[in-house]
C-alpha atoms as a PDB file:
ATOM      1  CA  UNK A   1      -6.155  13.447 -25.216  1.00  0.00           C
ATOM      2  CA  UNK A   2      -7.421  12.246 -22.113  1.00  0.00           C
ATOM      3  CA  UNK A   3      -4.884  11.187 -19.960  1.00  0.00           C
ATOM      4  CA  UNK A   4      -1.585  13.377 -18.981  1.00  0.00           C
ATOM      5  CA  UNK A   5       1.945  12.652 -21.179  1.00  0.00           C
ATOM      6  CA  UNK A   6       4.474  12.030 -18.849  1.00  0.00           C
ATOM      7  CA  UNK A   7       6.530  13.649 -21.407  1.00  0.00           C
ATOM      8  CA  UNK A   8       5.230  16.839 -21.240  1.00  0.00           C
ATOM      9  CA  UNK A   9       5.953  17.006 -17.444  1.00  0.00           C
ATOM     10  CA  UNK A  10       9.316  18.494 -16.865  1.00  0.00           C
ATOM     11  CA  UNK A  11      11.095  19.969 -13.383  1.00  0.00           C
ATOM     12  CA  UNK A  12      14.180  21.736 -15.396  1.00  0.00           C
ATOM     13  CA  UNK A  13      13.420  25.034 -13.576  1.00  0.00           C
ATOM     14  CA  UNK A  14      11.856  23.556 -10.855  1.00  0.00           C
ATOM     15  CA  UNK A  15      14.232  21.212  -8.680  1.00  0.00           C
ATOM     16  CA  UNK A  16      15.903  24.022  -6.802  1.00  0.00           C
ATOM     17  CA  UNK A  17      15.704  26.973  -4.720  1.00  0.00           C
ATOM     18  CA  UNK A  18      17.421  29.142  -6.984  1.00  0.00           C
ATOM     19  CA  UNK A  19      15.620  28.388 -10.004  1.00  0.00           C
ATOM     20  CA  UNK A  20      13.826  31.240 -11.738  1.00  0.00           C
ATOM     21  CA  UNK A  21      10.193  31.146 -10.909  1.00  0.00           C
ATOM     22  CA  UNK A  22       9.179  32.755 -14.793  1.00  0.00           C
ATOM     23  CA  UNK A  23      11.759  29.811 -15.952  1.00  0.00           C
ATOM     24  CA  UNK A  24       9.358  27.952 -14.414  1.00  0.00           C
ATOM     25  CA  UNK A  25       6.266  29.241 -16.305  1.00  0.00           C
ATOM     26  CA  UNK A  26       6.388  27.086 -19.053  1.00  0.00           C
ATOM     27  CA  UNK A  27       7.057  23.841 -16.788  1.00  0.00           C
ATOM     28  CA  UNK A  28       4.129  24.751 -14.663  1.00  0.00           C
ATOM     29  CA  UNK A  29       2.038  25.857 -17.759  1.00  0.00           C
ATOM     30  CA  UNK A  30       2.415  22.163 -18.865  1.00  0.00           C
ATOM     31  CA  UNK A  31       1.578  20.580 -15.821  1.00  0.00           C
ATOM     32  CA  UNK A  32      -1.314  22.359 -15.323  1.00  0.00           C
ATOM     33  CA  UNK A  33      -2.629  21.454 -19.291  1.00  0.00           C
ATOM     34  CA  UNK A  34      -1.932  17.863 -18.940  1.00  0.00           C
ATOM     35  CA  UNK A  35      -3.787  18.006 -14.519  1.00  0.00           C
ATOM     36  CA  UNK A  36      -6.642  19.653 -17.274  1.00  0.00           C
ATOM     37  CA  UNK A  37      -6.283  16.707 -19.380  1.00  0.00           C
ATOM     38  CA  UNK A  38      -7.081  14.133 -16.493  1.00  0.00           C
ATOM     39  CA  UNK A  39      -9.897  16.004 -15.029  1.00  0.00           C
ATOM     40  CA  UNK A  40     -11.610  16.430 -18.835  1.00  0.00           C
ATOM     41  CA  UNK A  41     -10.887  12.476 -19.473  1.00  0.00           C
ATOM     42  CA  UNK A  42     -12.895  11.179 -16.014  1.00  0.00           C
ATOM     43  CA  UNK A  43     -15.194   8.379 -16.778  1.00  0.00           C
ATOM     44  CA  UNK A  44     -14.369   9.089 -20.620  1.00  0.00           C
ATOM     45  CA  UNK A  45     -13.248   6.061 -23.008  1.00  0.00           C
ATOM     46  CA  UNK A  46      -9.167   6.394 -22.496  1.00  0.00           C
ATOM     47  CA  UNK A  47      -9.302   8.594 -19.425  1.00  0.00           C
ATOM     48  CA  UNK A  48      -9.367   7.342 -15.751  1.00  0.00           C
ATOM     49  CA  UNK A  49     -12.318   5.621 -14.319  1.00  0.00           C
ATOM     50  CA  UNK A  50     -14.633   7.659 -11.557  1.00  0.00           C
ATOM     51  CA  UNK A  51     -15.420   6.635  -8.003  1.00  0.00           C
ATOM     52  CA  UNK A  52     -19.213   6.963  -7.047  1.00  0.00           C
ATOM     53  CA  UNK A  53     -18.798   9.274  -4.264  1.00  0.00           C
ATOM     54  CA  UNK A  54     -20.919   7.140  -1.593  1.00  0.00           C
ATOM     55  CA  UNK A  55     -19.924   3.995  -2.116  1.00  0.00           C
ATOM     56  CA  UNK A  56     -16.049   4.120  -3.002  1.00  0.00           C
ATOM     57  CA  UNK A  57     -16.945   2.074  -5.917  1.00  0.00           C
ATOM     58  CA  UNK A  58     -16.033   2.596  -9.944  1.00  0.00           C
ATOM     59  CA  UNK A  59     -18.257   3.247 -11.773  1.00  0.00           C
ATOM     60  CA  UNK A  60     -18.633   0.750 -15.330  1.00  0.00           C
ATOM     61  CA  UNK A  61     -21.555   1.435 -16.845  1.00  0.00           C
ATOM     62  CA  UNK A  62     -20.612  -0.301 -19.729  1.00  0.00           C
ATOM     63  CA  UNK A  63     -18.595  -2.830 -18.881  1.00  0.00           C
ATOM     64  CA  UNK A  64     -14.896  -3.888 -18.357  1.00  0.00           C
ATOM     65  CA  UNK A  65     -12.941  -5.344 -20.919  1.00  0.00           C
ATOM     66  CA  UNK A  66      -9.566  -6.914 -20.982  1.00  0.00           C
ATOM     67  CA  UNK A  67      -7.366  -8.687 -23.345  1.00  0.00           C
ATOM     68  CA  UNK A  68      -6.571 -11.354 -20.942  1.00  0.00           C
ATOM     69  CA  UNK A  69      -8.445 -13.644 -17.803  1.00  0.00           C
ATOM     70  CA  UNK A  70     -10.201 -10.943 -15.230  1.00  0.00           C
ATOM     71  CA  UNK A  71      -9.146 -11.358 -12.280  1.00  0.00           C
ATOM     72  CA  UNK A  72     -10.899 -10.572  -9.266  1.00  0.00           C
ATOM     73  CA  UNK A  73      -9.519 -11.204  -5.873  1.00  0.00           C
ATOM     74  CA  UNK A  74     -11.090 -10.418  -2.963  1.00  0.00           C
ATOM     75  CA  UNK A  75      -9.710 -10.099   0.622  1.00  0.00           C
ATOM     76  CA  UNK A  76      -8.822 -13.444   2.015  1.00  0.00           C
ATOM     77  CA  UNK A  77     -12.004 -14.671   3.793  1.00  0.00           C
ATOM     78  CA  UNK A  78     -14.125 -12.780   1.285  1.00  0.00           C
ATOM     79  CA  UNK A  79     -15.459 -13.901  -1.584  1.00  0.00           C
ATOM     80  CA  UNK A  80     -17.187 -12.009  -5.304  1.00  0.00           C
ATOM     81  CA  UNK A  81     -20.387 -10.820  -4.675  1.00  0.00           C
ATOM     82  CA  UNK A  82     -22.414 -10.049  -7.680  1.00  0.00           C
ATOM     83  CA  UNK A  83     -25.674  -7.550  -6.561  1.00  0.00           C
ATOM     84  CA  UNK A  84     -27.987  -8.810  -9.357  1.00  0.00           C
ATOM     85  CA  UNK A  85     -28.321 -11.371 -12.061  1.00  0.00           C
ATOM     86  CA  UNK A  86     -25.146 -12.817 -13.681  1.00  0.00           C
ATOM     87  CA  UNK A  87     -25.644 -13.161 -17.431  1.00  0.00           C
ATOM     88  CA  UNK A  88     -23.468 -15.997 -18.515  1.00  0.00           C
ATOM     89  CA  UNK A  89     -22.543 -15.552 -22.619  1.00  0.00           C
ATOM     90  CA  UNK A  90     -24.552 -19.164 -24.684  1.00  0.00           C
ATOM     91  CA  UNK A  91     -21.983 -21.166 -25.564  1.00  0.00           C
ATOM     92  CA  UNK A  92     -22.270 -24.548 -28.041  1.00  0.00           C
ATOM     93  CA  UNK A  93     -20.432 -27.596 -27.431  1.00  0.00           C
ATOM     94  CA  UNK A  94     -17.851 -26.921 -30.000  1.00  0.00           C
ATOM     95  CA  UNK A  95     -16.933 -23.060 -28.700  1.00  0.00           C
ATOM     96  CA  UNK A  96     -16.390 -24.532 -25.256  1.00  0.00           C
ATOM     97  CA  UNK A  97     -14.626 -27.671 -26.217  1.00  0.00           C
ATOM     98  CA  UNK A  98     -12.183 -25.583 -28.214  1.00  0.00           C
ATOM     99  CA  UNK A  99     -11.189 -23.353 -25.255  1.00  0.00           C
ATOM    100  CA  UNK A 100      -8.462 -23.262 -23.195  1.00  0.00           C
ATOM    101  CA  UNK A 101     -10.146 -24.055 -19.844  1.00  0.00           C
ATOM    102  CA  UNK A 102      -9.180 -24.576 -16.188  1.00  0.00           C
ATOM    103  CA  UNK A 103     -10.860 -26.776 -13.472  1.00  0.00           C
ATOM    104  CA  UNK A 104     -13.661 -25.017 -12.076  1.00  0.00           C
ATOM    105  CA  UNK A 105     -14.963 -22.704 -15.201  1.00  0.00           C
ATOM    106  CA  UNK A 106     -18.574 -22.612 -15.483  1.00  0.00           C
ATOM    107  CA  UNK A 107     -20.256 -21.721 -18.788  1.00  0.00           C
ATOM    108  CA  UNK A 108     -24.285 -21.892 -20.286  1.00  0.00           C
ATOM    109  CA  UNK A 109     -24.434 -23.874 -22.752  1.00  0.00           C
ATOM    110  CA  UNK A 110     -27.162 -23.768 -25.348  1.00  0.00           C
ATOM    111  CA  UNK A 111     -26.604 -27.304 -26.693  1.00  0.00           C
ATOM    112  CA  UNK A 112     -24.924 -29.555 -24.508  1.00  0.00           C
ATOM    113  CA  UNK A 113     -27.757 -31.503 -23.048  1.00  0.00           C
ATOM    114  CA  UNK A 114     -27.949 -33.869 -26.159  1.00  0.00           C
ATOM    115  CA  UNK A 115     -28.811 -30.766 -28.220  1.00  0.00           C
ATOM    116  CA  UNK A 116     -30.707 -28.507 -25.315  1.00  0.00           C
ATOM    117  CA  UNK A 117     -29.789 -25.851 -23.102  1.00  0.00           C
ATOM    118  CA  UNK A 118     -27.857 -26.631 -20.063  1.00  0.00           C
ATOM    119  CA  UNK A 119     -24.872 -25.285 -17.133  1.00  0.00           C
ATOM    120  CA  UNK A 120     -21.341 -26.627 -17.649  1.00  0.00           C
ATOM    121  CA  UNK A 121     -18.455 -27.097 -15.088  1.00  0.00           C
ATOM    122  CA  UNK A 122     -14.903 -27.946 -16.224  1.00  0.00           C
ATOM    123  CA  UNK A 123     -13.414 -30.869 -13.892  1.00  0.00           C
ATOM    124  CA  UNK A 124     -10.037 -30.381 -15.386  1.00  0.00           C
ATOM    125  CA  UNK A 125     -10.245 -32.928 -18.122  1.00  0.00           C
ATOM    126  CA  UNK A 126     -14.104 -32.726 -19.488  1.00  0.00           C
ATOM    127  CA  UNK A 127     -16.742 -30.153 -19.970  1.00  0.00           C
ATOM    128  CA  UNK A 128     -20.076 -31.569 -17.464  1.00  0.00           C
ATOM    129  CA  UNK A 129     -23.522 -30.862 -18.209  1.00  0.00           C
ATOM    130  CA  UNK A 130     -25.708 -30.037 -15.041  1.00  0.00           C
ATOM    131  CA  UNK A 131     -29.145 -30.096 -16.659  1.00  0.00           C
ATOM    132  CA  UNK A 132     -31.549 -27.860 -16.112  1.00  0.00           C
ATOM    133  CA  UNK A 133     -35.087 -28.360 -14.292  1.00  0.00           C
ATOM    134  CA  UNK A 134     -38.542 -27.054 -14.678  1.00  0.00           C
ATOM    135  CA  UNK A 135     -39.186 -23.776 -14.994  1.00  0.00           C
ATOM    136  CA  UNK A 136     -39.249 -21.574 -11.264  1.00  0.00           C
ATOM    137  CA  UNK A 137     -42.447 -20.362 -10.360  1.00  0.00           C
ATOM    138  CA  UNK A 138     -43.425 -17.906  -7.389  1.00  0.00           C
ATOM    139  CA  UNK A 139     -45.947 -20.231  -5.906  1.00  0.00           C
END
């Protein structure tokens, strides 16, 4: 287990002044297996994600999934700020034509420039190919 059972936390003995404190041993017992619980489950799969301790910041080193859209909102005035290279998943024509997309997604396509690679933006209605140019080059 790596996260506490809210179950297993009980104040029966607890709640009031005259309550037995070795009534309370098994109450407090608990609480303290499942606090153990939590602390061995940090940064584990199924137990709570960890902070770096600089930055504030958790710590994914492999990834984030979810079963639906992932959101990320920043602060109004702010905006998503990716640090390093984005790595868009290839899509073909087909896989993004059969989505469900809103105005404004942006995929990489690896066929939609009459059968070569290319960017995509959804206006809403149609999937638009912005082509891509010659290779970069430091000089």
């Amino acid at each position: 287990m790596t996260w506490a059972t809210a179950g297993n936390l009980t104040t029966e003995h607890l709640n009031s002044g005259s309550d037995s404190p070795a009534a309370a041993r098994t109450e407090i017992k608990a609480a303290i297996d499942e606090l153990t619980n939590v602390a061995n489950g940090l940064n584990t799969a199924g137990g709570a994600a960890k902070l770096d301790a600089t930055t504030t910041k958790v710590i994914a080193n492999s990834g984030i999934q979810s079963t639906q859209d992932l959101i990320l909102t920043p602060g109004s005035g702010y905006s998503v700020n990716i640090q390093d290279v984005l790595n868009l998943n290839p899509k073909t024509t087909a896989e993004l034509e059969a989505l469900t997309s809103a105005e404004g997604d942006i995929a990489y396509c690896s066929d939609g420039d009459t059968g070569s690679k290319c960017f995509a933006v959804y206006n809403g209605t149609n999937w638009l190919r912005i082509s891509l140019g010659t290779a970069i080059a430091s000089s």
